[in-house]
PDB file of N, CA and C in Angstrom:
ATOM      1  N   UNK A   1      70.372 170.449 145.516  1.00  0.00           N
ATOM      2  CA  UNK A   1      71.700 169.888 145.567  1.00  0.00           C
ATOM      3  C   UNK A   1      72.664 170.880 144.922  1.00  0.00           C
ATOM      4  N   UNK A   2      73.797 171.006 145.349  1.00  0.00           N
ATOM      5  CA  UNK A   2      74.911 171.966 145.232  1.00  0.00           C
ATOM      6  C   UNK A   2      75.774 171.387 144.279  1.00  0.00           C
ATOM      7  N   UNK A   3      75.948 172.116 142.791  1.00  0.00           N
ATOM      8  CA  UNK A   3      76.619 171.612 141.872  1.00  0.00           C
ATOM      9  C   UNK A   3      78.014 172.050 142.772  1.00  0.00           C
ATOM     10  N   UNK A   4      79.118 170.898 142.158  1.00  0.00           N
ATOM     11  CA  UNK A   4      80.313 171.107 142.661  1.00  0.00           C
ATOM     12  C   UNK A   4      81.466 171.366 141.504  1.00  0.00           C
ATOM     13  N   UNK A   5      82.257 172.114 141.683  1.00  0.00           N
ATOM     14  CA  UNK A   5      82.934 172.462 140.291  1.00  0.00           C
ATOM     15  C   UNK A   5      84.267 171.581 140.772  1.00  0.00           C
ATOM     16  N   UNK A   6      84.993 171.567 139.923  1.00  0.00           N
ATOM     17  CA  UNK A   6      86.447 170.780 140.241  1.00  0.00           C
ATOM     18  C   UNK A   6      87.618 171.585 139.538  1.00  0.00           C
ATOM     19  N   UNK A   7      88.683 171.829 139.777  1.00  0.00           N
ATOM     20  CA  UNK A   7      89.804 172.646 139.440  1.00  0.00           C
ATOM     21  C   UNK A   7      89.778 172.969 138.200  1.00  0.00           C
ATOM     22  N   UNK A   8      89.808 171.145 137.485  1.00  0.00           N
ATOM     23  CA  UNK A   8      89.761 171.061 136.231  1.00  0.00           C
ATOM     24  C   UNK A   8      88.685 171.173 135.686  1.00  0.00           C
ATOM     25  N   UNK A   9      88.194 171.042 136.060  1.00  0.00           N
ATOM     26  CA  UNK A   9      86.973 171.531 134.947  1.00  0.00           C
ATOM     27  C   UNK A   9      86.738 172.696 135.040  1.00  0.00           C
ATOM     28  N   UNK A  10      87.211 173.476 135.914  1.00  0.00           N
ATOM     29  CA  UNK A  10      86.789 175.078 135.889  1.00  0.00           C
ATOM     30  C   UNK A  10      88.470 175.554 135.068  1.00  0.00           C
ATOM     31  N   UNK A  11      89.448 174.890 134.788  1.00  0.00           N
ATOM     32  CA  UNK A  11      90.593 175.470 134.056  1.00  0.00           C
ATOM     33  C   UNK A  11      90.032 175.190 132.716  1.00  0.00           C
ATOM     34  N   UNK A  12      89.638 173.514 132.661  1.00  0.00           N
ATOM     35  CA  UNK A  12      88.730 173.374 130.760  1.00  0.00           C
ATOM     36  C   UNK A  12      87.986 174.540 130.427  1.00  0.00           C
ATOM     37  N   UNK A  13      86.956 174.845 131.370  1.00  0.00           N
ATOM     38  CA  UNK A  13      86.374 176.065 130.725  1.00  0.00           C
ATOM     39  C   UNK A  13      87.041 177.159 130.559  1.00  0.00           C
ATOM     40  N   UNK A  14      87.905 177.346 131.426  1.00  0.00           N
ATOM     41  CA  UNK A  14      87.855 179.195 131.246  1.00  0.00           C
ATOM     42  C   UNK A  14      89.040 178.947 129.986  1.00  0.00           C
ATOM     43  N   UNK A  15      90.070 177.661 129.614  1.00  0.00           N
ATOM     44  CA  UNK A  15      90.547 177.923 128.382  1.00  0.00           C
ATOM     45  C   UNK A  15      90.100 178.186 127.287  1.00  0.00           C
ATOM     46  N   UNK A  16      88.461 176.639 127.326  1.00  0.00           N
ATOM     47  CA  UNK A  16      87.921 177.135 126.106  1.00  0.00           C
ATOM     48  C   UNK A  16      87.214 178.078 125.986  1.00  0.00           C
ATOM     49  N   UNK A  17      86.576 179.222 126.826  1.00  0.00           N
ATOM     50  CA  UNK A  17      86.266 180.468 126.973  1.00  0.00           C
ATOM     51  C   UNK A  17      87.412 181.133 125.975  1.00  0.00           C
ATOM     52  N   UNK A  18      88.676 180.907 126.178  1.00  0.00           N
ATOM     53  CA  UNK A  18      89.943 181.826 126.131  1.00  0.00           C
ATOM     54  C   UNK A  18      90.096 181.760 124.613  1.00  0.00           C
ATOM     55  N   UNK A  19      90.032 180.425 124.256  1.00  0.00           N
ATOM     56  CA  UNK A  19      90.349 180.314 122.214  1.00  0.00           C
ATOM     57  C   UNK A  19      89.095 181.009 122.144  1.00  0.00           C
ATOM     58  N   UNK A  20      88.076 180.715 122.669  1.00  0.00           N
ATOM     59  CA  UNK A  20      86.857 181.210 121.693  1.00  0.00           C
ATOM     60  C   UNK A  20      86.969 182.958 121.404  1.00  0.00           C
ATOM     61  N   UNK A  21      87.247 183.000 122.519  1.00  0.00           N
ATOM     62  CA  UNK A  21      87.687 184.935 122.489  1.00  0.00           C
ATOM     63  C   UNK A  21      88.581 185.300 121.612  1.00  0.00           C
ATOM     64  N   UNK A  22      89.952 184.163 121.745  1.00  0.00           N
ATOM     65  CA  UNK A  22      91.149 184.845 120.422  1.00  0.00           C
ATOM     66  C   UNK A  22      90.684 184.657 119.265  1.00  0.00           C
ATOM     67  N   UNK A  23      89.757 183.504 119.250  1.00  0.00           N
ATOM     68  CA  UNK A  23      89.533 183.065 117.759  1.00  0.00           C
ATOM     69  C   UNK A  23      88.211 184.344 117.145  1.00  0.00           C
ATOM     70  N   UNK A  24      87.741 184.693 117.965  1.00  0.00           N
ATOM     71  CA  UNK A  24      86.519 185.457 117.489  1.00  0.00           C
ATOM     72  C   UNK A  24      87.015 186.440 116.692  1.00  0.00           C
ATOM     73  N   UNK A  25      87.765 187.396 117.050  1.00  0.00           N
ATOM     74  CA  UNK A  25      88.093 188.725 115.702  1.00  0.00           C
ATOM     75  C   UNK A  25      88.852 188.189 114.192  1.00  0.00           C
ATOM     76  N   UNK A  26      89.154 186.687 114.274  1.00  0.00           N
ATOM     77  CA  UNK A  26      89.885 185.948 113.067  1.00  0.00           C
ATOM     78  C   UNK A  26      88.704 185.797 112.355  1.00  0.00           C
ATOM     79  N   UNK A  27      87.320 185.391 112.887  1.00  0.00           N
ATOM     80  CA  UNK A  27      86.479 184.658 112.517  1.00  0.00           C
ATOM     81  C   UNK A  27      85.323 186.088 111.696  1.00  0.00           C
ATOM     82  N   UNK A  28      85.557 187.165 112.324  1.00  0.00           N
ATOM     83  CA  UNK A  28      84.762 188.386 112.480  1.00  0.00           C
ATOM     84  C   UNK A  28      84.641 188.974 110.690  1.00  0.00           C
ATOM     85  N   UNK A  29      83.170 189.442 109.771  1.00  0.00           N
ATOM     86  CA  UNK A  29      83.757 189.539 108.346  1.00  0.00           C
ATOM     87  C   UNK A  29      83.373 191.385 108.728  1.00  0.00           C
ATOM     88  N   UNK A  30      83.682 192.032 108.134  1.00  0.00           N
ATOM     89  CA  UNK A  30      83.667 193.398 107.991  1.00  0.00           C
ATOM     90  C   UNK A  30      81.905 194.082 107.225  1.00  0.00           C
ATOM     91  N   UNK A  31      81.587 193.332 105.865  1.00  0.00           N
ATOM     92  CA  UNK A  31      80.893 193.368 105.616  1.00  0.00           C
ATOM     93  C   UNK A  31      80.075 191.863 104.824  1.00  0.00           C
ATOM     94  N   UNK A  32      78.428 192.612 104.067  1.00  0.00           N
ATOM     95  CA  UNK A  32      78.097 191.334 103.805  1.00  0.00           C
ATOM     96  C   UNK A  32      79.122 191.348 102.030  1.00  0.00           C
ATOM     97  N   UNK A  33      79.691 192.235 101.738  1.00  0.00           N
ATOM     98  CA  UNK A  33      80.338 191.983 100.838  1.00  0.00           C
ATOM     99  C   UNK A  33      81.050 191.517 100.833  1.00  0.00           C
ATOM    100  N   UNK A  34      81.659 191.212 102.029  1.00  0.00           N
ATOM    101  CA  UNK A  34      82.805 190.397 101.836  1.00  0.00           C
ATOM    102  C   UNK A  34      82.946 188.557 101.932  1.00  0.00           C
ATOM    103  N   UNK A  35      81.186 187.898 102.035  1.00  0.00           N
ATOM    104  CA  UNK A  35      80.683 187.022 101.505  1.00  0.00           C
ATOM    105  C   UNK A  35      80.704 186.263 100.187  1.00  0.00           C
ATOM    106  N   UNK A  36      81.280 184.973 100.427  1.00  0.00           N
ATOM    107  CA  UNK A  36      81.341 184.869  98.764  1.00  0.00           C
ATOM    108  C   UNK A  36      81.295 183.429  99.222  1.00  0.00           C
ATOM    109  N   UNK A  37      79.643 182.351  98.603  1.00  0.00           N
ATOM    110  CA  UNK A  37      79.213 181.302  98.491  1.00  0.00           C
ATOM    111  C   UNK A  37      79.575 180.736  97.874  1.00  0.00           C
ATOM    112  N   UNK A  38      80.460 179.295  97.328  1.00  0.00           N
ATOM    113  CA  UNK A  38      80.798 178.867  96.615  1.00  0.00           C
ATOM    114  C   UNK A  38      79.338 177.943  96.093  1.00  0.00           C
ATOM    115  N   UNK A  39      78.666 177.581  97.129  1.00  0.00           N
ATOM    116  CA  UNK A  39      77.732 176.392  96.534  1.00  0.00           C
ATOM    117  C   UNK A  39      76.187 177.352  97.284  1.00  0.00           C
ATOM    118  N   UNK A  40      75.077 176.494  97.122  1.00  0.00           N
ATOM    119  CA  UNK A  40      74.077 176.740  98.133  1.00  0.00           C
ATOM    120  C   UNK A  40      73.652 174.993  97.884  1.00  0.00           C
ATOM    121  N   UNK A  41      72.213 175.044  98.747  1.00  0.00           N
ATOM    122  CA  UNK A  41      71.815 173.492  99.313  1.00  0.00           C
ATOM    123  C   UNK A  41      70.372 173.525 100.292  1.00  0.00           C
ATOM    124  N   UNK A  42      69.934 172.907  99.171  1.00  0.00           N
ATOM    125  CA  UNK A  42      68.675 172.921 100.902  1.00  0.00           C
ATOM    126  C   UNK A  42      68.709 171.984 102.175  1.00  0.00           C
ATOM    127  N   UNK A  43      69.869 171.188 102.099  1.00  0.00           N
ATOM    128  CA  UNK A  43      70.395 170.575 103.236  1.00  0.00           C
ATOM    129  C   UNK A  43      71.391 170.041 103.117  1.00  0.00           C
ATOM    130  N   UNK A  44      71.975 170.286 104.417  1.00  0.00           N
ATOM    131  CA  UNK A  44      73.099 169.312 104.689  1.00  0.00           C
ATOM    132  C   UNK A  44      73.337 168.924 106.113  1.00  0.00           C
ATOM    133  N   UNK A  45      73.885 168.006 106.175  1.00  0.00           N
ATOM    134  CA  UNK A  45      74.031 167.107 107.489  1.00  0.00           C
ATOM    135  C   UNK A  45      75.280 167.060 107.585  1.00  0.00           C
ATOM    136  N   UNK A  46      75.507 167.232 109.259  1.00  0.00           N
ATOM    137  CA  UNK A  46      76.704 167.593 109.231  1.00  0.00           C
ATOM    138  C   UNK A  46      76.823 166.000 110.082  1.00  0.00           C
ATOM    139  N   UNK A  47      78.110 165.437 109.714  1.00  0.00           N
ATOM    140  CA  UNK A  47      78.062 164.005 110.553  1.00  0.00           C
ATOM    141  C   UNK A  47      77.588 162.981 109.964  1.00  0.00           C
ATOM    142  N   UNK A  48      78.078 162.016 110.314  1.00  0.00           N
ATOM    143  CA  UNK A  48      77.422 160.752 110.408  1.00  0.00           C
ATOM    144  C   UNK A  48      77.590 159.836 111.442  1.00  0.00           C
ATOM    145  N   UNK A  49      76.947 160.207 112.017  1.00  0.00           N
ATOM    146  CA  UNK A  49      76.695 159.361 113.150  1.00  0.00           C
ATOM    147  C   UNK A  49      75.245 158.554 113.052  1.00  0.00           C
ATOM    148  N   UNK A  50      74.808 157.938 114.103  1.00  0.00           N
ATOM    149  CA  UNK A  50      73.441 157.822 113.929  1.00  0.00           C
ATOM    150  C   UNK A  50      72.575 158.498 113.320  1.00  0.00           C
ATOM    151  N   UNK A  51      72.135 159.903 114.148  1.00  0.00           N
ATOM    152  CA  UNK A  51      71.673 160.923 113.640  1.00  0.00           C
ATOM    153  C   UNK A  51      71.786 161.001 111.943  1.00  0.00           C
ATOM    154  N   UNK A  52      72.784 161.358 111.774  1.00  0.00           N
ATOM    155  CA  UNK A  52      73.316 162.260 110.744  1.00  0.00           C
ATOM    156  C   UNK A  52      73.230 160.905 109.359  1.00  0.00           C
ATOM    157  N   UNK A  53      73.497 159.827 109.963  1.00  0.00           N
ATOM    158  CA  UNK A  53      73.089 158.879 108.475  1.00  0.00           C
ATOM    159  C   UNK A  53      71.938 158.451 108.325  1.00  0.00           C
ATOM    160  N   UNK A  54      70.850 158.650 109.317  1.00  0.00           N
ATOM    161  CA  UNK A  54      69.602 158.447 109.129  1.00  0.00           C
ATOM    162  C   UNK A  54      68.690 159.692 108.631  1.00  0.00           C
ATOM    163  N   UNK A  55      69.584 161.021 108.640  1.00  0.00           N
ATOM    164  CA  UNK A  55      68.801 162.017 108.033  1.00  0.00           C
ATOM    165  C   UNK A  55      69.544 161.898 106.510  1.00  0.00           C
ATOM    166  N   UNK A  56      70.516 161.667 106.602  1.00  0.00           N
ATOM    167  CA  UNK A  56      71.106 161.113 104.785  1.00  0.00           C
ATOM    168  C   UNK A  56      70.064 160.502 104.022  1.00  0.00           C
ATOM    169  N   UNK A  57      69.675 159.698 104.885  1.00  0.00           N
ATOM    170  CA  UNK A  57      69.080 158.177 104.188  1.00  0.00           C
ATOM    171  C   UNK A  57      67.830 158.944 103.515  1.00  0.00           C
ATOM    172  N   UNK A  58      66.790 159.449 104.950  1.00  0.00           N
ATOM    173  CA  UNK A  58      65.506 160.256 104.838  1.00  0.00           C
ATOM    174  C   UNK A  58      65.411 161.568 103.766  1.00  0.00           C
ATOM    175  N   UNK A  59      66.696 162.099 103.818  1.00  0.00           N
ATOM    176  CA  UNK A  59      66.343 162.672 103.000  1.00  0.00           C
ATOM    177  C   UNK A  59      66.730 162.685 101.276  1.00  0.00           C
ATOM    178  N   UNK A  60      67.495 161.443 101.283  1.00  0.00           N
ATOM    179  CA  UNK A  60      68.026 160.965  99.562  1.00  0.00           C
ATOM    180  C   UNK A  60      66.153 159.839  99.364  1.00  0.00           C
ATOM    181  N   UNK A  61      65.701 159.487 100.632  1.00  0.00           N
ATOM    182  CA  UNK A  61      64.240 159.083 100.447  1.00  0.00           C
ATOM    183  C   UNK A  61      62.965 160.174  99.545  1.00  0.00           C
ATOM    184  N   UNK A  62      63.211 161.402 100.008  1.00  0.00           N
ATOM    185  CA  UNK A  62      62.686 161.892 100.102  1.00  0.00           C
ATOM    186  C   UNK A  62      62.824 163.333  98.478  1.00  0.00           C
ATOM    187  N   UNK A  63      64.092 162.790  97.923  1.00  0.00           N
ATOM    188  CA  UNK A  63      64.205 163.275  96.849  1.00  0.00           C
ATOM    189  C   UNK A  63      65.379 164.190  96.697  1.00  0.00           C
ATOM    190  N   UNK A  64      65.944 164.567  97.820  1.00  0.00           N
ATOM    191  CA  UNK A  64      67.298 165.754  98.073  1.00  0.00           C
ATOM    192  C   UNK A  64      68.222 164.527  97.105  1.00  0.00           C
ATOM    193  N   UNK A  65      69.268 165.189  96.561  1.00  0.00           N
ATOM    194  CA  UNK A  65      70.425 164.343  95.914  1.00  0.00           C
ATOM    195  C   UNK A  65      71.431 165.571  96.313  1.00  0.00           C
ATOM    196  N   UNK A  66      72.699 164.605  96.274  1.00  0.00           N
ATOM    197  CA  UNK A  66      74.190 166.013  95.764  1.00  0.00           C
ATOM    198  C   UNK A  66      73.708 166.670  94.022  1.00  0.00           C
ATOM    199  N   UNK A  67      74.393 167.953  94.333  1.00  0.00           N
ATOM    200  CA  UNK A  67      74.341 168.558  93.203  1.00  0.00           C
ATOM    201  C   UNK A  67      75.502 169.330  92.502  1.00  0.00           C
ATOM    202  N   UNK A  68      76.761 169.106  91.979  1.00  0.00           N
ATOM    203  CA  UNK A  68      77.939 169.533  91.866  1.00  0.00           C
ATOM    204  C   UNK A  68      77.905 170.933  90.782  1.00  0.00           C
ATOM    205  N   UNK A  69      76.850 171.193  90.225  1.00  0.00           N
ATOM    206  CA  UNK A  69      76.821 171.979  89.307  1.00  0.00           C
ATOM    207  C   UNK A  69      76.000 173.776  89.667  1.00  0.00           C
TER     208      UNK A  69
END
């Protein structure tokens, strides 16, 4: 079966093609020195959605806590 493209959806893409390109040299770091971690973490979940509050749950089960220090 023959995927069919539609105007719009071929203009959605090629815009968001288009930010992703301008945004890329903003996003770009020079070196790893120029890295600077404010925190580290052995997890985090991004979301809460289903997903994302049931890996909360599993993993405050499981002994992970926040750590502000």
């Amino acid at each position: 079966m023959a995927m069919q493209i539609t105007r719009r959806g071929f203009l959605k893409g090629a815009a968001a093609g288009a930010a992703a390109a301008a945004a890329a040299p903003a996003l770009a770091i020079d070196s790893e020195a120029d890295l600077h971690w404010d925190r580290s973490a052995d997890l985090v979940v991004i979301g809460y959605g289903n997903a994302g509050c049931n890996a909360a749950i599993e993993a405050a089960r499981c002994g992970c806590f926040r750590s502000d220090s």
